[in-house]
Protein backbone atom coordinates (compact mmCIF):
# COMPACT_ATOMS: atom_id res chain seq x y z
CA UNK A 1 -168.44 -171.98 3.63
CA UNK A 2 -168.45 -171.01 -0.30
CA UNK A 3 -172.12 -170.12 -0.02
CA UNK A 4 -171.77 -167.90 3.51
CA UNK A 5 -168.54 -166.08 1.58
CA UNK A 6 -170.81 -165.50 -1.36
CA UNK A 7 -173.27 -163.76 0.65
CA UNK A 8 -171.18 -161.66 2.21
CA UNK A 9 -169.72 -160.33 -0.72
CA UNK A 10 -173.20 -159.76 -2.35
CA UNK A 11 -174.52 -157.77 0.84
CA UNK A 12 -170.46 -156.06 0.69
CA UNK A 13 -171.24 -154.73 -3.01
CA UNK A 14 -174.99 -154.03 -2.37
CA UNK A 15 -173.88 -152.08 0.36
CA UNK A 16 -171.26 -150.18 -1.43
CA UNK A 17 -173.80 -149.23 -4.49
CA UNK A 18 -176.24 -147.68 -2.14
CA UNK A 19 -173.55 -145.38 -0.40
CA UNK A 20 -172.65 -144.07 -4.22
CA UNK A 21 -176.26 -143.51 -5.04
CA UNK A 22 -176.51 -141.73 -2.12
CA UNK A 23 -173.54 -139.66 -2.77
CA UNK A 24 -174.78 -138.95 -6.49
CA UNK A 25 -178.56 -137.87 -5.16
CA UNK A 26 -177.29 -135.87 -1.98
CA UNK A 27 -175.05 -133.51 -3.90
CA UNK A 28 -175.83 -130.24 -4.02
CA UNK A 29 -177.33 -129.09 -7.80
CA UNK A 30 -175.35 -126.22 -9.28
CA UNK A 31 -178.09 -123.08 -9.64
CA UNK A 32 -178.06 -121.94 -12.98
CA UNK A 33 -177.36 -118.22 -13.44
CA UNK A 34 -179.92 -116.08 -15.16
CA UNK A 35 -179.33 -112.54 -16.64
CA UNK A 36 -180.75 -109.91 -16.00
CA UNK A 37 -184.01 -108.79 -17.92
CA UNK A 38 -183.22 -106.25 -20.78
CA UNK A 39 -185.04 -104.53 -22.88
CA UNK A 40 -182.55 -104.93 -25.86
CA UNK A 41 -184.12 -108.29 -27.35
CA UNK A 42 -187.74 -106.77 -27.16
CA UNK A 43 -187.40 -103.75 -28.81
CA UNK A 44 -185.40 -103.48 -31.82
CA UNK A 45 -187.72 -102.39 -34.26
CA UNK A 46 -188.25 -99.16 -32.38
CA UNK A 47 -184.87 -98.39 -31.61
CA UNK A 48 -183.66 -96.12 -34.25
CA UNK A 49 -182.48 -92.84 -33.58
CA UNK A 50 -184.92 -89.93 -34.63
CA UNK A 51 -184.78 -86.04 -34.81
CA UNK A 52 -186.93 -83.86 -33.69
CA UNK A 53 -186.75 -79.66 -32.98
CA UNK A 54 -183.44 -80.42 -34.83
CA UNK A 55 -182.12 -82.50 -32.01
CA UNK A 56 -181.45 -86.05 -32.18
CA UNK A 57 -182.45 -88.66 -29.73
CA UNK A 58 -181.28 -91.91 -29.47
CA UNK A 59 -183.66 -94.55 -27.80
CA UNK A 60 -181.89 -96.47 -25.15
CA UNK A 61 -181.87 -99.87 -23.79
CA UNK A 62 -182.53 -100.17 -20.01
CA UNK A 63 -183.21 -102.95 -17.49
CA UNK A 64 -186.25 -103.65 -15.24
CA UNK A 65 -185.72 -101.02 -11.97
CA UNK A 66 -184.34 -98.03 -13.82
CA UNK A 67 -185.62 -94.56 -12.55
CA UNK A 68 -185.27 -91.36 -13.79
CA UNK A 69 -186.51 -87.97 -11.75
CA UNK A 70 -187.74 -84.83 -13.63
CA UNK A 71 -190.93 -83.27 -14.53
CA UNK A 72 -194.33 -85.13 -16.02
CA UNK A 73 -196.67 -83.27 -18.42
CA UNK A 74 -199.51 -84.79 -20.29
CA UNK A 75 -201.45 -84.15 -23.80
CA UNK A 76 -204.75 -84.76 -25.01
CA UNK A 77 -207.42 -83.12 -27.27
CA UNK A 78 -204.68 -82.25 -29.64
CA UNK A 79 -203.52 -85.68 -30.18
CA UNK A 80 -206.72 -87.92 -29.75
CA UNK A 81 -207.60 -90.34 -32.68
CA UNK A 82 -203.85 -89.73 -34.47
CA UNK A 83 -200.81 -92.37 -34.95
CA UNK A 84 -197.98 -92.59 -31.38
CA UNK A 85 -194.58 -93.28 -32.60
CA UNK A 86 -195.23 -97.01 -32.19
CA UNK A 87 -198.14 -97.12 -34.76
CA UNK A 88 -200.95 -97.38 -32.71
CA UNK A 89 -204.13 -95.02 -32.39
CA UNK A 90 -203.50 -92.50 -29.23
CA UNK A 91 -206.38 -92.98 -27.02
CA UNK A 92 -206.42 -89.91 -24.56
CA UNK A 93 -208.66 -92.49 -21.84
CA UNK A 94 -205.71 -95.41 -22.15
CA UNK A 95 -202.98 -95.12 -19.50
CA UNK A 96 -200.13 -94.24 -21.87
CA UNK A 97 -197.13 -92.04 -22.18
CA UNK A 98 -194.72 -90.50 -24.31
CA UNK A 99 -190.87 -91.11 -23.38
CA UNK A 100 -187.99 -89.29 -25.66
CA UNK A 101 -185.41 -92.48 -25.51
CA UNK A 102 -186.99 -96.03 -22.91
CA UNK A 103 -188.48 -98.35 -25.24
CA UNK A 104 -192.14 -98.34 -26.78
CA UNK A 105 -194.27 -101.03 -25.10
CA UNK A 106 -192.42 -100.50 -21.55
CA UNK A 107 -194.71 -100.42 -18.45
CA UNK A 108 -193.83 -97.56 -16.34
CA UNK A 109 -194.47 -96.60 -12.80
CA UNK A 110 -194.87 -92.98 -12.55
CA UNK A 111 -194.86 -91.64 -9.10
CA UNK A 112 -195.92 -87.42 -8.11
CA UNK A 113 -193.45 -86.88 -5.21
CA UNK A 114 -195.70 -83.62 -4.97
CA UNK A 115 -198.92 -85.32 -3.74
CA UNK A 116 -197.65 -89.05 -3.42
CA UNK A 117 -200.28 -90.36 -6.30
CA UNK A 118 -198.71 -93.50 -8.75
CA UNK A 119 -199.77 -95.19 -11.96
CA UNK A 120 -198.82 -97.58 -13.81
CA UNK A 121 -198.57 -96.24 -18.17
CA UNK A 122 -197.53 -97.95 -21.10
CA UNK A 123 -195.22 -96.05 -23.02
CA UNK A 124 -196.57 -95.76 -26.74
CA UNK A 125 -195.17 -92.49 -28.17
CA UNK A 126 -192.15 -90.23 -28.28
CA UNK A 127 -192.04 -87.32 -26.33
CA UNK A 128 -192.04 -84.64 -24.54
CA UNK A 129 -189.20 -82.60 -26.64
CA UNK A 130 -189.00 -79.64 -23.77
CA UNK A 131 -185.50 -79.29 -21.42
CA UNK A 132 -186.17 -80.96 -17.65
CA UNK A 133 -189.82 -83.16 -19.14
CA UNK A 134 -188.67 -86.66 -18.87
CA UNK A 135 -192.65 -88.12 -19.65
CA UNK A 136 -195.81 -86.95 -21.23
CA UNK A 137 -199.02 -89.09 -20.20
CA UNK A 138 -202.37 -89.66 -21.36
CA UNK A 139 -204.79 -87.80 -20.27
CA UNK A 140 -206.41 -90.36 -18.19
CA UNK A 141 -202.97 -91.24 -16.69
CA UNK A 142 -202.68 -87.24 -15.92
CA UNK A 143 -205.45 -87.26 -14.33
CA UNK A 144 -204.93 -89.82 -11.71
CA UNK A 145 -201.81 -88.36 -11.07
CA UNK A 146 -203.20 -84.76 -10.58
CA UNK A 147 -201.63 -83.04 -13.60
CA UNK A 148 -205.35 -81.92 -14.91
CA UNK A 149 -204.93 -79.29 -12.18
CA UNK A 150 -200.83 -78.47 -11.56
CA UNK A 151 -200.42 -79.40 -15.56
CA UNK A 152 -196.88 -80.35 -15.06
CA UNK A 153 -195.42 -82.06 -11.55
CA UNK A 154 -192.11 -83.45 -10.53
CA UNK A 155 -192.09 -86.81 -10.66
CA UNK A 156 -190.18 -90.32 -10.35
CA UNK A 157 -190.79 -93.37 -13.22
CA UNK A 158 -189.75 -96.58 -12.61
CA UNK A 159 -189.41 -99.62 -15.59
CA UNK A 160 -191.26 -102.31 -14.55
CA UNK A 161 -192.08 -104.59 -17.47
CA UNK A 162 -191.98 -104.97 -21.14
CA UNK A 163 -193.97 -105.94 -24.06
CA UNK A 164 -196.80 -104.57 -21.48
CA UNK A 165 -200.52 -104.89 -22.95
CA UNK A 166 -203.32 -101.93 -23.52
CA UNK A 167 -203.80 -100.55 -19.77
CA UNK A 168 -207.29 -99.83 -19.48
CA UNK A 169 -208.37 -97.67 -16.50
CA UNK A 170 -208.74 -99.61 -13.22
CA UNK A 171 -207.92 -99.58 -9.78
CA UNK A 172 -204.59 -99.28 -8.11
CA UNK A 173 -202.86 -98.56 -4.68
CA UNK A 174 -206.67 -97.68 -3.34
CA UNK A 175 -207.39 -95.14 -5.88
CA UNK A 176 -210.33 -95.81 -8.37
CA UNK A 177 -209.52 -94.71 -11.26
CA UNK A 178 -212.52 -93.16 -13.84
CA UNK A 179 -214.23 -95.03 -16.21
CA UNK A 180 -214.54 -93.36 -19.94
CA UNK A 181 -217.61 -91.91 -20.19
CA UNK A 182 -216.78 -90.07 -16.87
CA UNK A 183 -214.10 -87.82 -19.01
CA UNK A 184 -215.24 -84.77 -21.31
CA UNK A 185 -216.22 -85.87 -24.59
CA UNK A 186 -214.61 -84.00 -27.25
CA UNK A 187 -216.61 -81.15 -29.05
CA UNK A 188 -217.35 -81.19 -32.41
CA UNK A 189 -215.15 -78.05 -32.99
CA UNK A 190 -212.27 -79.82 -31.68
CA UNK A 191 -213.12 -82.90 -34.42
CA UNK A 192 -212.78 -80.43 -37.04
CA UNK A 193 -209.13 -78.79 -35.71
CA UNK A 194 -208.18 -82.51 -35.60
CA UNK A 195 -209.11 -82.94 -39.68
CA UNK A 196 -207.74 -80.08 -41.12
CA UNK A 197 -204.24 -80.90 -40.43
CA UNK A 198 -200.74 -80.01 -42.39
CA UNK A 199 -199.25 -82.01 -45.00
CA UNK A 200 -196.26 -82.44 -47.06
CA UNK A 201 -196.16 -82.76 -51.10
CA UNK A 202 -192.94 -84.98 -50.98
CA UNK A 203 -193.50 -85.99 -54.33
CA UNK A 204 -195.05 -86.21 -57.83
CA UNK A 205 -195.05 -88.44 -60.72
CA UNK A 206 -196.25 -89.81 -63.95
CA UNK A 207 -196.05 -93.31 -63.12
CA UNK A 208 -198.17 -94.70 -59.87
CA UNK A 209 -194.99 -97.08 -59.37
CA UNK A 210 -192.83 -93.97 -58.74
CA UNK A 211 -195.78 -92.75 -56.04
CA UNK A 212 -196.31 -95.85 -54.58
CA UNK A 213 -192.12 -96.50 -53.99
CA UNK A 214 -192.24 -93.24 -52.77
CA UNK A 215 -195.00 -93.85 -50.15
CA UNK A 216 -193.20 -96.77 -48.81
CA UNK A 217 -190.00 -94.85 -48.30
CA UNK A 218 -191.90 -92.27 -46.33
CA UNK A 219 -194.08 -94.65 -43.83
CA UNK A 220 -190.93 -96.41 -42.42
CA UNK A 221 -189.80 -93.06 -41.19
CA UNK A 222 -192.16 -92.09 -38.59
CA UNK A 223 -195.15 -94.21 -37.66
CA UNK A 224 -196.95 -90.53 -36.49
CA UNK A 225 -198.15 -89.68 -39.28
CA UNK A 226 -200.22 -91.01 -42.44
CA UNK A 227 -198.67 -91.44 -46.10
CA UNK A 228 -201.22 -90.84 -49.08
CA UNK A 229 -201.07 -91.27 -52.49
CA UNK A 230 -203.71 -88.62 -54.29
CA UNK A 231 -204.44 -88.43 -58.74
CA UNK A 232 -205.01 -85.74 -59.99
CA UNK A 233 -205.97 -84.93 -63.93
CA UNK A 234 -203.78 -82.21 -65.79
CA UNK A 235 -205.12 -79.38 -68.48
CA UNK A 236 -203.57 -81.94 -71.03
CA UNK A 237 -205.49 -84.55 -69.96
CA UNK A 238 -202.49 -86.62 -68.60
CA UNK A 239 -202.32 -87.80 -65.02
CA UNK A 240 -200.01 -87.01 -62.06
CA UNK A 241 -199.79 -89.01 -58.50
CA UNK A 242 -198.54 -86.49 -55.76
CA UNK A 243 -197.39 -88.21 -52.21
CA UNK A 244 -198.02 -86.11 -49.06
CA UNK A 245 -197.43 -86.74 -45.15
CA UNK A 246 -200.32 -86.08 -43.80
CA UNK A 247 -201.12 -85.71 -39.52
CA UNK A 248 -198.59 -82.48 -38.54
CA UNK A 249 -200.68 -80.19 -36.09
CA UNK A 250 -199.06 -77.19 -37.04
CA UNK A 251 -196.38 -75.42 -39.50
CA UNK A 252 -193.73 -75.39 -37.43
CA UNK A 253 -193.93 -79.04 -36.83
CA UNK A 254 -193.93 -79.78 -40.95
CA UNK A 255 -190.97 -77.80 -41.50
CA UNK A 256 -189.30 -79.33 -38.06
CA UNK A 257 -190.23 -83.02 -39.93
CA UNK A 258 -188.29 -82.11 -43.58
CA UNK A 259 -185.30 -80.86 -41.39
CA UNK A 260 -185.08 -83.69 -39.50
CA UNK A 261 -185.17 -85.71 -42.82
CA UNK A 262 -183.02 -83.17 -44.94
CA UNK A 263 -186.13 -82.49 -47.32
CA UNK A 264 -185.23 -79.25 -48.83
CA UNK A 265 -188.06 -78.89 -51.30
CA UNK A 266 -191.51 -79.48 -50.40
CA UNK A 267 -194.66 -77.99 -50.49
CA UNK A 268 -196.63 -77.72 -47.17
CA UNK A 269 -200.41 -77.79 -47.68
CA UNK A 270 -203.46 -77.95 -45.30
CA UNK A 271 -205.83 -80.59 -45.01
């Protein structure tokens, strides 16, 4: 009787365990809540504000699906083989762009709502500083859009990614997209335009600590353009090391640079 009792109790208990592990393994798992991706932990490096034209623009954070509508230029020539606002060499073949405020490194989709055409652009550079232009692309990106013939087209961009790598040219949506050596080269007088560019004198001194200090102070501000430390022997026989900002494509654009920066006295030179 003791030993038929005991059995019952074990297959009671044994009975009553599985149920609870049952209980424990059939409830439902809570789902854990994700934020939204940002832009704000990717960027921060590039998101000081910056004047240009005397206006001052203050890059933005935004979110993966953000759109803006407006009008789509591009550049080239002018700009191939200098320094975008993120430090990098502008390539006029890469599928880039220039945005005044989303952050560098942000894959775009541009769309034409004139003639349907989309691509996808990285956005390396600041820009374009005219009223209704809300992107300038490469010329490569132009291209596939159509801009090489309307030169500027109303368009809608879209924020698809970030931290995006190099976009080389490739196929997308149907459209084949041209390799490099299918673009214009670019002719030797255009090289030269490109070299003799405008400068800044933004200092001189005695001591090549002073110049270098100097140089350091002035590369942090604007990744654009190039910082250089020159010598140069006096009548006396003493030495002098002058700092310039090198890389401005015109006048205008060197005096629009020490405004922004509240330089009041500099001398502007020509490379």
């Amino acid at each position: 009787m003791i030993n038929r009792i005991s059995v019952l109790f074990f297959v009671l208990m044994s009975m009553l365990w599985f149920s609870g592990c049952s209980q424990m393994t059939s409830a439902p798992k809570a789902k854990k809540k994700t934020a939204p991706i940002t832009s704000q932990a990717r960027h921060k490096a590039t998101m000081k504000p910056y004047c240009v034209l005397g206006k001052k623009y203050t890059p933005e954070y935004i979110k993966l699906g953000d759109t803006m509508i407006g009008i789509a230029s591009w550049y080239g020539p002018d700009f191939h083989g200098k320094y975008t606002s993120n430090g990098e060499i502008y390539n006029m073949y890469d599928f880039t762009a220039a945005h005044k405020t989303w952050p560098m490194n942000t894959l775009v989709k541009v769309t034409n709502l004139d003639n349907g055409k989309t691509q996808l652009v990285r956005i390396n550079d600041r820009g374009p500083f005219k009223d209704g232009r809300i992107i300038d692309c490469s010329y490569a990106a132009g291209k596939s859009l159509g801009l090489d013939r309307s030169g500027l087209a109303r368009v809608k961009i879209e924020a698809v990614g970030f931290n995006s790598k190099p976009i080389k040219p490739t196929i997308l949506n149907d459209n084949v997209y041209l390799a490099q050596n299918t673009f214009p080269k670019l002719s030797n007088s255009t090289k030269k335009v490109l070299m003799n560019n405008f400068g800044i004198q933004v200092g001189a001194f005695k001591l090549k600590n002073g110049a270098d200090i100097t140089k350091e102070k002035y590369a942090s501000l604007d990744k654009r353009y190039n910082v250089e430390v020159k010598k140069f022997s006096l009548a006396d026989g003493s030495e002098i090391y002058r700092v310039f900002v090198m890389g401005f494509i015109s006048e205008e654009e060197a005096r629009d640079y020490m405004s922004c920066y509240g330089i009041s006295k500099a001398i502007i030179i020509r490379g």
